[in-house]
PDB file of N, CA and C in Angstrom:
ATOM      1  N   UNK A   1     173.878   0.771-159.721  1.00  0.00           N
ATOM      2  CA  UNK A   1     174.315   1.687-160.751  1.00  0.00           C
ATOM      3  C   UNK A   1     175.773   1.372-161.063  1.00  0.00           C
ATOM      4  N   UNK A   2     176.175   1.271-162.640  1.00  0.00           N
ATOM      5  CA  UNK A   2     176.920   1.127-163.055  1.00  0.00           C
ATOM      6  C   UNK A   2     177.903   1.831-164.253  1.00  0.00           C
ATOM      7  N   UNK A   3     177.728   3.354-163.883  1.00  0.00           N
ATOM      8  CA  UNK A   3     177.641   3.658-164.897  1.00  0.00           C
ATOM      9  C   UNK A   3     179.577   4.791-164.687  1.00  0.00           C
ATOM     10  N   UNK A   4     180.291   4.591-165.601  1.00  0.00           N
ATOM     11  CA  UNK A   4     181.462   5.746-165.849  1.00  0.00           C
ATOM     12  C   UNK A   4     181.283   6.997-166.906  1.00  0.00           C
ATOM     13  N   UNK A   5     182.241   7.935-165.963  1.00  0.00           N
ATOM     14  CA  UNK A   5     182.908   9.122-167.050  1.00  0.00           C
ATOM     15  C   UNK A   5     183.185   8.239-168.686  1.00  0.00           C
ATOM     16  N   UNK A   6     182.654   8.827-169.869  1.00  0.00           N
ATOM     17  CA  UNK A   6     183.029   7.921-171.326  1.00  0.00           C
ATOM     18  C   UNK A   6     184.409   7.871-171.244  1.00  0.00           C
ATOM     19  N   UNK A   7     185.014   6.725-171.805  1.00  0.00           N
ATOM     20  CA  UNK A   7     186.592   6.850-172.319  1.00  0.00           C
ATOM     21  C   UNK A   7     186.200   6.687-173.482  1.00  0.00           C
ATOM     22  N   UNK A   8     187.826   6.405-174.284  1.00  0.00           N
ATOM     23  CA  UNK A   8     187.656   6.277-175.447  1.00  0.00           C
ATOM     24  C   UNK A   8     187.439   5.152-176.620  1.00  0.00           C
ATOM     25  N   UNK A   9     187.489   4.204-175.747  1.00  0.00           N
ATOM     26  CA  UNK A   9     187.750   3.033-176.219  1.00  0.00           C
ATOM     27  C   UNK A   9     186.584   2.615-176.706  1.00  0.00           C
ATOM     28  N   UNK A  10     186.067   1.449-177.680  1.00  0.00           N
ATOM     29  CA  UNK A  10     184.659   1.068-178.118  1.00  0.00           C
ATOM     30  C   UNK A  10     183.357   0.940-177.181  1.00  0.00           C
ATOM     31  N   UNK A  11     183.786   0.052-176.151  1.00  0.00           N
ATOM     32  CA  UNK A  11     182.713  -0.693-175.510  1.00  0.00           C
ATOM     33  C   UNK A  11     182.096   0.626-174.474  1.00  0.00           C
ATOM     34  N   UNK A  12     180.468   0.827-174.976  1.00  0.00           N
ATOM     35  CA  UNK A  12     179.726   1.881-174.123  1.00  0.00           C
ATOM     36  C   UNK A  12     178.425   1.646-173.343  1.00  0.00           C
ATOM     37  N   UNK A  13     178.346   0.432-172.906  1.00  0.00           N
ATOM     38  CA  UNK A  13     176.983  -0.244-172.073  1.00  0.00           C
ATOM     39  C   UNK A  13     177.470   1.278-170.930  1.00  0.00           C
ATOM     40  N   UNK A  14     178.153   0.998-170.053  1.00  0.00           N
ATOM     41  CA  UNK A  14     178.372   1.515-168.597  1.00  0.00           C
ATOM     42  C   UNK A  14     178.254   2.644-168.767  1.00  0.00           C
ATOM     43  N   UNK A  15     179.008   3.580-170.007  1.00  0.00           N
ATOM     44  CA  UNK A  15     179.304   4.929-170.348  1.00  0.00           C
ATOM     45  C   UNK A  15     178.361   6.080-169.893  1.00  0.00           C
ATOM     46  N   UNK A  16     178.722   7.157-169.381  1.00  0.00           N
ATOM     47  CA  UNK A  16     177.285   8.223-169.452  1.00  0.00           C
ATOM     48  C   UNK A  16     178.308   9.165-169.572  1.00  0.00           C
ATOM     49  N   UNK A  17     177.854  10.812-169.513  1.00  0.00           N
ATOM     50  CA  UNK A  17     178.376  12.114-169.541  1.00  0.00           C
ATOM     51  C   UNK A  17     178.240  12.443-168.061  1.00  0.00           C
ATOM     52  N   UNK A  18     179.678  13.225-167.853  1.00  0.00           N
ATOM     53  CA  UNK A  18     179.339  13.372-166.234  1.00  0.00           C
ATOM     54  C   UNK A  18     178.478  14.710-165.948  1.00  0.00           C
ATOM     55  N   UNK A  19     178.420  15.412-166.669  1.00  0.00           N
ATOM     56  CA  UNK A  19     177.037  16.444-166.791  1.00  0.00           C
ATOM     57  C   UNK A  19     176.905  16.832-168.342  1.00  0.00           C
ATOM     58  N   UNK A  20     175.930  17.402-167.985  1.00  0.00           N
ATOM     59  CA  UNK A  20     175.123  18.242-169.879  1.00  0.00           C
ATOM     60  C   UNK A  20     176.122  18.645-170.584  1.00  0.00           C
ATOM     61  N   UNK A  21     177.394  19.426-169.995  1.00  0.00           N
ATOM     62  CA  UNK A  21     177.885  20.235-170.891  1.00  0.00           C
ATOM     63  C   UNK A  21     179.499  19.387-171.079  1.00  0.00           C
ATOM     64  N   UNK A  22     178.979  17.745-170.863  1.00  0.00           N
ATOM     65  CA  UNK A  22     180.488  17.055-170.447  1.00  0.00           C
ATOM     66  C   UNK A  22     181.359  17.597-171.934  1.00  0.00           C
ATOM     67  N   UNK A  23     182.294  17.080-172.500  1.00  0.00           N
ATOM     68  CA  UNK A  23     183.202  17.510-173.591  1.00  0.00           C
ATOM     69  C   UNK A  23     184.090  16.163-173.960  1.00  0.00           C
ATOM     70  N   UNK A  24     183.658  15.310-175.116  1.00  0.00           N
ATOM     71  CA  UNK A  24     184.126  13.913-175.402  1.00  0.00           C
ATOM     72  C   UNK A  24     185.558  14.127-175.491  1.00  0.00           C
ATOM     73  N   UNK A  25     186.418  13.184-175.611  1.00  0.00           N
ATOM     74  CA  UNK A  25     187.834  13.056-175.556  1.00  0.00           C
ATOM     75  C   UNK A  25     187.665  12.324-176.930  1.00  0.00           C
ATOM     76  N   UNK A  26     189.107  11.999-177.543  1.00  0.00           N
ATOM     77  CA  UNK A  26     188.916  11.514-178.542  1.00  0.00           C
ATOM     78  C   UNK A  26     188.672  10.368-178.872  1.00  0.00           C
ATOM     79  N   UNK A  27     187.668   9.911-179.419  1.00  0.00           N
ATOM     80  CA  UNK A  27     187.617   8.039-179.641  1.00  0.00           C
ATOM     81  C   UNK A  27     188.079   7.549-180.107  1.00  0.00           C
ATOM     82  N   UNK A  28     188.571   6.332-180.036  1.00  0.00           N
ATOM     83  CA  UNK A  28     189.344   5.077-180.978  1.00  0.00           C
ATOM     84  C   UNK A  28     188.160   4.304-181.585  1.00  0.00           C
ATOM     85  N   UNK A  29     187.400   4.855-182.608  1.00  0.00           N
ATOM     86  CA  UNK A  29     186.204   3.841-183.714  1.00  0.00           C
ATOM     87  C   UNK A  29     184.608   4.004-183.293  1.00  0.00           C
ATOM     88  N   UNK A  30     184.084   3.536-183.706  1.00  0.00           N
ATOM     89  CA  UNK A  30     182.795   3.631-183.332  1.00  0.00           C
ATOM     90  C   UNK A  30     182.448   2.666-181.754  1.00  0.00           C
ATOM     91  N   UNK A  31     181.192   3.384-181.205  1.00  0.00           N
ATOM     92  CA  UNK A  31     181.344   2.721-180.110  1.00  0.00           C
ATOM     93  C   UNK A  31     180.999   1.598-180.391  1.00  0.00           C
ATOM     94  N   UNK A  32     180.704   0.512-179.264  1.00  0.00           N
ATOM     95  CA  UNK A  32     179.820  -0.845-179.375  1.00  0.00           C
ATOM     96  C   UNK A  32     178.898  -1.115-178.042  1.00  0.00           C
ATOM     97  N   UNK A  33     177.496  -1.401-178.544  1.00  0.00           N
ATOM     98  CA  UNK A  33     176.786  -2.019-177.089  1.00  0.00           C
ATOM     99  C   UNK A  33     176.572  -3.146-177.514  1.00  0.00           C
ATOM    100  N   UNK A  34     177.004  -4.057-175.939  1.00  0.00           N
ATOM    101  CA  UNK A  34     176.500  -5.600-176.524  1.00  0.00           C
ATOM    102  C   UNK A  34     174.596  -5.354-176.130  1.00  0.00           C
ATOM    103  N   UNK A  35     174.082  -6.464-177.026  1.00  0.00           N
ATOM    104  CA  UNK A  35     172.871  -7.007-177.162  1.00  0.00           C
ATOM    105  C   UNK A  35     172.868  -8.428-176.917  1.00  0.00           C
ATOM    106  N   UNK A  36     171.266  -8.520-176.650  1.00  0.00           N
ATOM    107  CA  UNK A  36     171.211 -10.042-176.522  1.00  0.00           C
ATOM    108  C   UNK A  36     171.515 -10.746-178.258  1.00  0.00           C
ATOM    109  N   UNK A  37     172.008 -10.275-178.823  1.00  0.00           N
ATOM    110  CA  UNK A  37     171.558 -10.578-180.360  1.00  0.00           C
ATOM    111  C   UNK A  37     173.200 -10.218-180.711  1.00  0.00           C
ATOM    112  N   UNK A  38     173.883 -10.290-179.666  1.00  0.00           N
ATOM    113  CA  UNK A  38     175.223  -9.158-180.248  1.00  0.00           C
ATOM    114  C   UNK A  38     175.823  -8.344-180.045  1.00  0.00           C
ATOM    115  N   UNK A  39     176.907  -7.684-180.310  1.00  0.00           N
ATOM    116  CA  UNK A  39     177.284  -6.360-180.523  1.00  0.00           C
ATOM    117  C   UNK A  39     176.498  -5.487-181.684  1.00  0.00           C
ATOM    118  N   UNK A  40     175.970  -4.163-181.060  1.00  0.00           N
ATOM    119  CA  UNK A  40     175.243  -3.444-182.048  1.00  0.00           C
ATOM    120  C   UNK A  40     176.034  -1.793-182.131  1.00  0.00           C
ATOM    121  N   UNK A  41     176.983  -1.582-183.711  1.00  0.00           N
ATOM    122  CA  UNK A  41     177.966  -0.585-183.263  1.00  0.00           C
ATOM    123  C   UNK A  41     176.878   0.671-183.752  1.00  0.00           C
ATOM    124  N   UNK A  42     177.410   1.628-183.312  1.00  0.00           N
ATOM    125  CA  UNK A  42     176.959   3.326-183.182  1.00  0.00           C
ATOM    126  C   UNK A  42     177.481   3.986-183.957  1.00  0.00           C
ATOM    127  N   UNK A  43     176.688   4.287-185.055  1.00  0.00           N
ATOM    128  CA  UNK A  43     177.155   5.185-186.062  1.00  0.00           C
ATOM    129  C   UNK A  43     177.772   6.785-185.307  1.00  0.00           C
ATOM    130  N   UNK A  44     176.778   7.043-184.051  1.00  0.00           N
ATOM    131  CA  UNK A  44     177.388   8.326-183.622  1.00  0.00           C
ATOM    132  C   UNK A  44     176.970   7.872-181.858  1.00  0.00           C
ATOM    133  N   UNK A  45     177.892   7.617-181.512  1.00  0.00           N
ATOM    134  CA  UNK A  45     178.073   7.451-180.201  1.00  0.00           C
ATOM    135  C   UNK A  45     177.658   8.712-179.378  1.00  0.00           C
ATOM    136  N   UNK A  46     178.383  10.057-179.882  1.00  0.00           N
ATOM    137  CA  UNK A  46     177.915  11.088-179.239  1.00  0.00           C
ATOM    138  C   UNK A  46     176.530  11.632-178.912  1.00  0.00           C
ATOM    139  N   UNK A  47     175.782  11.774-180.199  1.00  0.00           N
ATOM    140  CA  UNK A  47     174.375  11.712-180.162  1.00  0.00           C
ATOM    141  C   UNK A  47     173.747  10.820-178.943  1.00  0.00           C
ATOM    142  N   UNK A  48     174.078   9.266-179.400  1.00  0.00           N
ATOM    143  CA  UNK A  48     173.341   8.215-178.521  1.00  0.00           C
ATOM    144  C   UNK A  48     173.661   8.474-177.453  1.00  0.00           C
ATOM    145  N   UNK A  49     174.884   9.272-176.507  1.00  0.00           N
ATOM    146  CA  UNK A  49     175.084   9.587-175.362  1.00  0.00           C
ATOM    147  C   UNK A  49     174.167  11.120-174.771  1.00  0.00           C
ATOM    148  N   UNK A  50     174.035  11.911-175.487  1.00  0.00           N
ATOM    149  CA  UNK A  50     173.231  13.191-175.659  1.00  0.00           C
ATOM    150  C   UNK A  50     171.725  12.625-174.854  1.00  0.00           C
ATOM    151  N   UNK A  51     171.238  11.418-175.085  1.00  0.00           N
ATOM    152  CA  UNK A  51     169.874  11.094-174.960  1.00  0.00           C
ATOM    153  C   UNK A  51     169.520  10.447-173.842  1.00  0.00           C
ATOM    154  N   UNK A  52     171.346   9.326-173.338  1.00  0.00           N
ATOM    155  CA  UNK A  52     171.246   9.349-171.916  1.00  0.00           C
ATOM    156  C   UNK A  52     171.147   9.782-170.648  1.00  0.00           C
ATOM    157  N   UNK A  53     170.680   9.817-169.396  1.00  0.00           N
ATOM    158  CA  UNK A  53     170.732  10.420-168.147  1.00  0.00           C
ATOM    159  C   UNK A  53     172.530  10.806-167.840  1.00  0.00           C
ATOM    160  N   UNK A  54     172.473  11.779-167.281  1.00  0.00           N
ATOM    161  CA  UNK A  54     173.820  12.018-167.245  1.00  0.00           C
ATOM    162  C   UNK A  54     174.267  11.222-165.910  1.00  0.00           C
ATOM    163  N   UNK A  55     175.394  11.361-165.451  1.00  0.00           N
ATOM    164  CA  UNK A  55     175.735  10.746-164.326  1.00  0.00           C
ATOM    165  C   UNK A  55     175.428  11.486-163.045  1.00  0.00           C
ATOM    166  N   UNK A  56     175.305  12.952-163.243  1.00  0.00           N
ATOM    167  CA  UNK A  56     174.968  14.045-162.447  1.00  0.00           C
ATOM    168  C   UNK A  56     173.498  14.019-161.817  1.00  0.00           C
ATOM    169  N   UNK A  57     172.585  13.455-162.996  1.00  0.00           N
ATOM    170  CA  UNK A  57     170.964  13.120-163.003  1.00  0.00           C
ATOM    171  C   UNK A  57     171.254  11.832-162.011  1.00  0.00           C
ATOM    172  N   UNK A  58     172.031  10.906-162.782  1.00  0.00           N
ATOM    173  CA  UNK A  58     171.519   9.441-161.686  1.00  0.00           C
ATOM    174  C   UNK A  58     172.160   9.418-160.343  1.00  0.00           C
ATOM    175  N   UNK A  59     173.025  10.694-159.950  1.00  0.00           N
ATOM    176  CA  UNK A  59     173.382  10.819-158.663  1.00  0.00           C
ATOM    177  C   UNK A  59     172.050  11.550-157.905  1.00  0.00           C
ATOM    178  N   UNK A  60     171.503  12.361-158.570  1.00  0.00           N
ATOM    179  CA  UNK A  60     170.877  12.874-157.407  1.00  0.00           C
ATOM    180  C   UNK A  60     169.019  12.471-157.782  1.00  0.00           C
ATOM    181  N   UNK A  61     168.925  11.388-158.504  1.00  0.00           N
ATOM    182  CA  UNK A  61     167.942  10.263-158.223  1.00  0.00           C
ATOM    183  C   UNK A  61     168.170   9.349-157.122  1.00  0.00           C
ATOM    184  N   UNK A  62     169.556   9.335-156.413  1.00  0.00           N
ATOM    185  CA  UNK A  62     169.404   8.515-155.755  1.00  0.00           C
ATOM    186  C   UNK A  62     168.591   8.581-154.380  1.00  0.00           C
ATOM    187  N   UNK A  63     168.150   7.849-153.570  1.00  0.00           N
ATOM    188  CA  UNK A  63     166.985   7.847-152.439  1.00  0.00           C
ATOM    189  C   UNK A  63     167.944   8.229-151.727  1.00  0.00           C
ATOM    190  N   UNK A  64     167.607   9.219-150.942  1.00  0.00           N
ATOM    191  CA  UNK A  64     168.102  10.380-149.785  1.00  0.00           C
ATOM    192  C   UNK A  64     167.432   9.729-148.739  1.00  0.00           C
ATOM    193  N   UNK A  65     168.820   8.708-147.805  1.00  0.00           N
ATOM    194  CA  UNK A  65     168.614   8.508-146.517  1.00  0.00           C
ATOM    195  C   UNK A  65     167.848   9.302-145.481  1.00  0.00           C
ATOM    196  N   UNK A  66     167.756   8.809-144.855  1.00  0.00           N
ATOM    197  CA  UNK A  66     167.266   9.854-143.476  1.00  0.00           C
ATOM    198  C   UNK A  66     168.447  10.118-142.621  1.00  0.00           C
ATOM    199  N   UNK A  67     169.256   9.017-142.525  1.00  0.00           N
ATOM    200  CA  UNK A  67     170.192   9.173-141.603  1.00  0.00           C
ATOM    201  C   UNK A  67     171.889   8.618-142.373  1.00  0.00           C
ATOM    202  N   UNK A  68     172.550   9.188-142.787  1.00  0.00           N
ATOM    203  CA  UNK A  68     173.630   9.391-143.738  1.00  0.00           C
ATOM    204  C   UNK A  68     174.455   8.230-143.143  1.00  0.00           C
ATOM    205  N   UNK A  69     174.563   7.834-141.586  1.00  0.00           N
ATOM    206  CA  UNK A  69     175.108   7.582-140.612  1.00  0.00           C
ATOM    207  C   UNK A  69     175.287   6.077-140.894  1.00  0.00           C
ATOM    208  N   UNK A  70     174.163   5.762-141.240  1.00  0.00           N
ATOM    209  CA  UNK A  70     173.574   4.115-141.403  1.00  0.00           C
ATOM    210  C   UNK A  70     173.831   3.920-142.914  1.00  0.00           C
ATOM    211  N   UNK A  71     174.395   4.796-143.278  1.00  0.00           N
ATOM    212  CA  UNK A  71     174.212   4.249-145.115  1.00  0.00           C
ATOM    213  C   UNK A  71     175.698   4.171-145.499  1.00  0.00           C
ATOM    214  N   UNK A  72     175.971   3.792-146.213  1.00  0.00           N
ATOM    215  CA  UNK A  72     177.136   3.351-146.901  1.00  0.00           C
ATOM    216  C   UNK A  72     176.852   3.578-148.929  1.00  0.00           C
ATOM    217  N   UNK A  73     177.897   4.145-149.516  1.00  0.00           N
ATOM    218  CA  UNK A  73     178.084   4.478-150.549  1.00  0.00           C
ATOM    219  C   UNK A  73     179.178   4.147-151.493  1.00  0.00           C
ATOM    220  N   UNK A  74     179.084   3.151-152.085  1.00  0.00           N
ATOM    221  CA  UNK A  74     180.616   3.109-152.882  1.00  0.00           C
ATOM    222  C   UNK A  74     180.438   3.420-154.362  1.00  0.00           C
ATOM    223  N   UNK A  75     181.499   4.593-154.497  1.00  0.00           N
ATOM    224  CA  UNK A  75     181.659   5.375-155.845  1.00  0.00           C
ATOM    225  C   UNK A  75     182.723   5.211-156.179  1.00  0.00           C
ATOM    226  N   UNK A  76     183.049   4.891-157.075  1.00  0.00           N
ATOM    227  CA  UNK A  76     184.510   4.789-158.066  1.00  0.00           C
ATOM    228  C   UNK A  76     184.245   5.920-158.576  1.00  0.00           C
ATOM    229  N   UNK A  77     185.466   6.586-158.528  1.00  0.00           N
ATOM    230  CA  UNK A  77     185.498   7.551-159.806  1.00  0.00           C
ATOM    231  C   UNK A  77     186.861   7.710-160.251  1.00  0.00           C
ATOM    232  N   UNK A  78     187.161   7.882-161.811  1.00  0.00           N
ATOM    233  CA  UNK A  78     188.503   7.628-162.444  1.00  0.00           C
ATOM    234  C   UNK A  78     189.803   9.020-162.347  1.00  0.00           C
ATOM    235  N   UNK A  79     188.904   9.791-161.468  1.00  0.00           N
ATOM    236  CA  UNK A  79     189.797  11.216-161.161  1.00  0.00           C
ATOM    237  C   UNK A  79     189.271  11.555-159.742  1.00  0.00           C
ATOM    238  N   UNK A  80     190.597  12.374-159.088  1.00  0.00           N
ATOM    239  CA  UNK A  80     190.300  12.364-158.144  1.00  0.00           C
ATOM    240  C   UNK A  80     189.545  13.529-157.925  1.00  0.00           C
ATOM    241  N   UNK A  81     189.639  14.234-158.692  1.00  0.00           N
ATOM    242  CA  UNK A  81     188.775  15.858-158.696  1.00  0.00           C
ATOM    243  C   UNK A  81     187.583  15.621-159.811  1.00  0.00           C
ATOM    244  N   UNK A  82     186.568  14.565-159.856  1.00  0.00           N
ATOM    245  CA  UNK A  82     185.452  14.673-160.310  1.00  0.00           C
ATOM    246  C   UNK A  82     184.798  15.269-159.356  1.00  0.00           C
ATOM    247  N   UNK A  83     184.577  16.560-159.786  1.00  0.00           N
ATOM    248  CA  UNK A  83     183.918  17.295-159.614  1.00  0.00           C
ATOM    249  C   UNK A  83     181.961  17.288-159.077  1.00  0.00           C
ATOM    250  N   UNK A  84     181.606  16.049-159.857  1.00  0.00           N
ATOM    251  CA  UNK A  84     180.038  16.061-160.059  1.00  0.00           C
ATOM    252  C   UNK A  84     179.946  14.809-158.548  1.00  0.00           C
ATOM    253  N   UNK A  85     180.671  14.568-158.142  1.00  0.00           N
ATOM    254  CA  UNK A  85     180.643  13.425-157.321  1.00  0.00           C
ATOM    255  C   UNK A  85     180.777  13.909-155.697  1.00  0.00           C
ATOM    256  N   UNK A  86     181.525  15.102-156.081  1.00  0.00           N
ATOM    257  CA  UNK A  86     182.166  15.592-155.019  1.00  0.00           C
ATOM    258  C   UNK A  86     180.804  16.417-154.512  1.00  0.00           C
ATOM    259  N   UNK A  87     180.391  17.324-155.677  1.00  0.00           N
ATOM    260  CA  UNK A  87     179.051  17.966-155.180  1.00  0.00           C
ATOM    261  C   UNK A  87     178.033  17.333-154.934  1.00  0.00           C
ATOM    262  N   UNK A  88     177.845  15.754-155.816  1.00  0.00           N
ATOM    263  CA  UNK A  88     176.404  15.916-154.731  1.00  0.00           C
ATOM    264  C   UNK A  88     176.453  15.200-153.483  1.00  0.00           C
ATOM    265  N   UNK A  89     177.955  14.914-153.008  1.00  0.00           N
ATOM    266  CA  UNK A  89     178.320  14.023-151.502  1.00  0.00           C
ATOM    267  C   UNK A  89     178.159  15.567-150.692  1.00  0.00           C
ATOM    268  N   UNK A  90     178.215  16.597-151.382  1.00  0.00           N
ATOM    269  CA  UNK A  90     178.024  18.173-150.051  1.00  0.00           C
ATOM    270  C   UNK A  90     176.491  18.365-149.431  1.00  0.00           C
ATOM    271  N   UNK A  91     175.402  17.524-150.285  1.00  0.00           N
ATOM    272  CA  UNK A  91     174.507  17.975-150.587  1.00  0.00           C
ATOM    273  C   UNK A  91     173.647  17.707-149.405  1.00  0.00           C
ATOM    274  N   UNK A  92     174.411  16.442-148.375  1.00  0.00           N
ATOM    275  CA  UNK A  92     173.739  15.866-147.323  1.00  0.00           C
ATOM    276  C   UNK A  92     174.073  16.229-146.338  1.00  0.00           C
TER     277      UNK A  92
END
């Protein structure tokens, strides 16, 4: 998994919302996803993000060890008080 909090900048392959009710910051242009064919830009980035899994969803899809002990986890996150990251590391 590869996925960040949106910034603002064009490029949105990685991008998700860190939950349902995330709140966009302001963008610099329309987004862009590359394709095998290209860059393909987004008339409304916001929408097309609306339809993705949030980051909150693909955290707690993830397969729940048995033993926390033996597993290893590496999360970037671009604040230190993300919030959605923090809760579902309580959850185990």
């Amino acid at each position: 998994m590869n996925w960040v909090v949106d910034y603002p900048f064009r490029f949105k392959d990685r991008c998700r919302m860190d939950t349902d009710d995330h709140i966009f910051q302001e963008q610099f242009g329309k987004g862009l996803l590359s394709t095998p064919d290209g860059w393909q830009e987004l008339d409304d980035w916001f929408a097309c993000a609306k339809m993705l899994p949030t980051i909150e969803e693909e955290l707690y899809r993830l397969v729940r060890p048995k033993d926390m002990a033996k597993n290893i986890y590496v999360i970037h996150t671009p604040r230190i008080d993300a919030v959605t990251v923090r809760k579902w590391g309580e959850t185990f």
